[in-house]
C-alpha atoms as a PDB file:
ATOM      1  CA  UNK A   1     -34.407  19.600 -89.852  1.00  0.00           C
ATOM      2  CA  UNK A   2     -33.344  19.398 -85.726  1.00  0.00           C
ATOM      3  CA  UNK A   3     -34.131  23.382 -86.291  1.00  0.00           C
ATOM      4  CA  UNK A   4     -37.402  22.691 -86.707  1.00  0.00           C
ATOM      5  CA  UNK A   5     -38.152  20.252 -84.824  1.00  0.00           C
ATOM      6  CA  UNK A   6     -36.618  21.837 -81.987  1.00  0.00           C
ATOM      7  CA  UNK A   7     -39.094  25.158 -82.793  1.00  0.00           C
ATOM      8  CA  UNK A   8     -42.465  22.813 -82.845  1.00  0.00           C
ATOM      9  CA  UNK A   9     -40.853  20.807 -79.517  1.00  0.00           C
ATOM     10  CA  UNK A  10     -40.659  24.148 -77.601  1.00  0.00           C
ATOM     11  CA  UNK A  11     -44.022  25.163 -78.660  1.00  0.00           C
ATOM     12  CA  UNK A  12     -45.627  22.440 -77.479  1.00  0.00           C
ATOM     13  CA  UNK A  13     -43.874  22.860 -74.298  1.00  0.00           C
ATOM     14  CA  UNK A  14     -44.789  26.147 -73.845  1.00  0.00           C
ATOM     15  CA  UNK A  15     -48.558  26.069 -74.907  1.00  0.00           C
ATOM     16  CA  UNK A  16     -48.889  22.818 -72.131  1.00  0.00           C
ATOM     17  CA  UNK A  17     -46.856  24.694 -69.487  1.00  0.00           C
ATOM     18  CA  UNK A  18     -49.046  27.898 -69.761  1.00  0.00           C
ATOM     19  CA  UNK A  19     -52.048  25.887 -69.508  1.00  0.00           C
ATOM     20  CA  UNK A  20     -50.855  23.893 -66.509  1.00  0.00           C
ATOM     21  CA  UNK A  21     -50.579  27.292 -64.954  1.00  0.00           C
ATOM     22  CA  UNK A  22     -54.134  27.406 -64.877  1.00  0.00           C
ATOM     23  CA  UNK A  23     -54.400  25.037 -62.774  1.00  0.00           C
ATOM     24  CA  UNK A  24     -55.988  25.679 -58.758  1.00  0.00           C
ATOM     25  CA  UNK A  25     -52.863  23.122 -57.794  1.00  0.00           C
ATOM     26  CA  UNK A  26     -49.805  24.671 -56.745  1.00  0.00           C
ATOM     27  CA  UNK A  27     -47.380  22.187 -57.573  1.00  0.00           C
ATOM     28  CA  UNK A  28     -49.267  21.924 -61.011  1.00  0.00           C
ATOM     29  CA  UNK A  29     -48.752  25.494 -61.897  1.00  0.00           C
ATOM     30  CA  UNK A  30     -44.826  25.169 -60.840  1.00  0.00           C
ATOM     31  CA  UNK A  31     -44.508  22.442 -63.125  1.00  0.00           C
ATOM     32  CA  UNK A  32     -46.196  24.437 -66.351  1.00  0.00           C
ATOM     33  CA  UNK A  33     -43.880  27.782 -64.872  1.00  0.00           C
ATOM     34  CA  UNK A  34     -40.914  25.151 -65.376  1.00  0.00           C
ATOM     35  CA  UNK A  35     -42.284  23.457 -68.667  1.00  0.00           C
ATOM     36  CA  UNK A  36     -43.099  26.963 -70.386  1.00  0.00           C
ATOM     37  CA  UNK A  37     -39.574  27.644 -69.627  1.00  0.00           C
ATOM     38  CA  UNK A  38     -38.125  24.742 -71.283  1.00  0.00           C
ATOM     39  CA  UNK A  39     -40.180  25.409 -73.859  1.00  0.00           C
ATOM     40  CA  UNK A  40     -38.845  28.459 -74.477  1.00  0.00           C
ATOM     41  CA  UNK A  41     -35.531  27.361 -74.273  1.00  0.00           C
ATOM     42  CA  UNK A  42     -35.964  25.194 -76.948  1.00  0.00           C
ATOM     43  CA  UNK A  43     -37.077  27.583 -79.543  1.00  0.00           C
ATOM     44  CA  UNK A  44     -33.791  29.365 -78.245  1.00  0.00           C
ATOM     45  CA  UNK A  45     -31.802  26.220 -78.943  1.00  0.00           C
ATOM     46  CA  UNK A  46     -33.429  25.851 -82.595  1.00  0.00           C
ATOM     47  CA  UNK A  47     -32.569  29.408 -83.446  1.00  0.00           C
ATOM     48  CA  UNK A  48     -28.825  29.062 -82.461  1.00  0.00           C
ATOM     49  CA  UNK A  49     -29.442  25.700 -84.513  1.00  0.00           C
ATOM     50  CA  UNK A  50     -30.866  27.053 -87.975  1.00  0.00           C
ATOM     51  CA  UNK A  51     -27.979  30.444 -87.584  1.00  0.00           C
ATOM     52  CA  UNK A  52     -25.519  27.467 -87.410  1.00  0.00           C
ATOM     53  CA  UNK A  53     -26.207  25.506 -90.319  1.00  0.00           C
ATOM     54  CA  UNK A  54     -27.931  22.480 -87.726  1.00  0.00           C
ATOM     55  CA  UNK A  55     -24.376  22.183 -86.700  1.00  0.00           C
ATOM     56  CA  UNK A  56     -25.091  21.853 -82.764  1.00  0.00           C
END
């Protein structure tokens, strides 16, 4: 279960932080930069997750 969730966490992550990129404020689009990466780090995280049995 955390597997998942973790996968549909990160998604959401990065779909906000690439559209905060958009944005004509630069502090904005540092923040989605940051946010997409998270995101992406949490798909990572439910990977190692769902290869480990949800053991992490």
């Amino acid at each position: 279960m955390g597997e998942f969730v973790d996968k549909v966490k990160g998604n959401v992550n990065e779909a906000v932080g690439k559209a905060k990129q958009n944005s004509n404020d630069p502090e904005t689009r540092a923040k989605g930069a940051a946010q997409e990466t998270k995101g992406k780090a949490q798909q990572v995280k439910g990977s190692v997750k769902g290869a480990l049995g949800d053991k992490v």
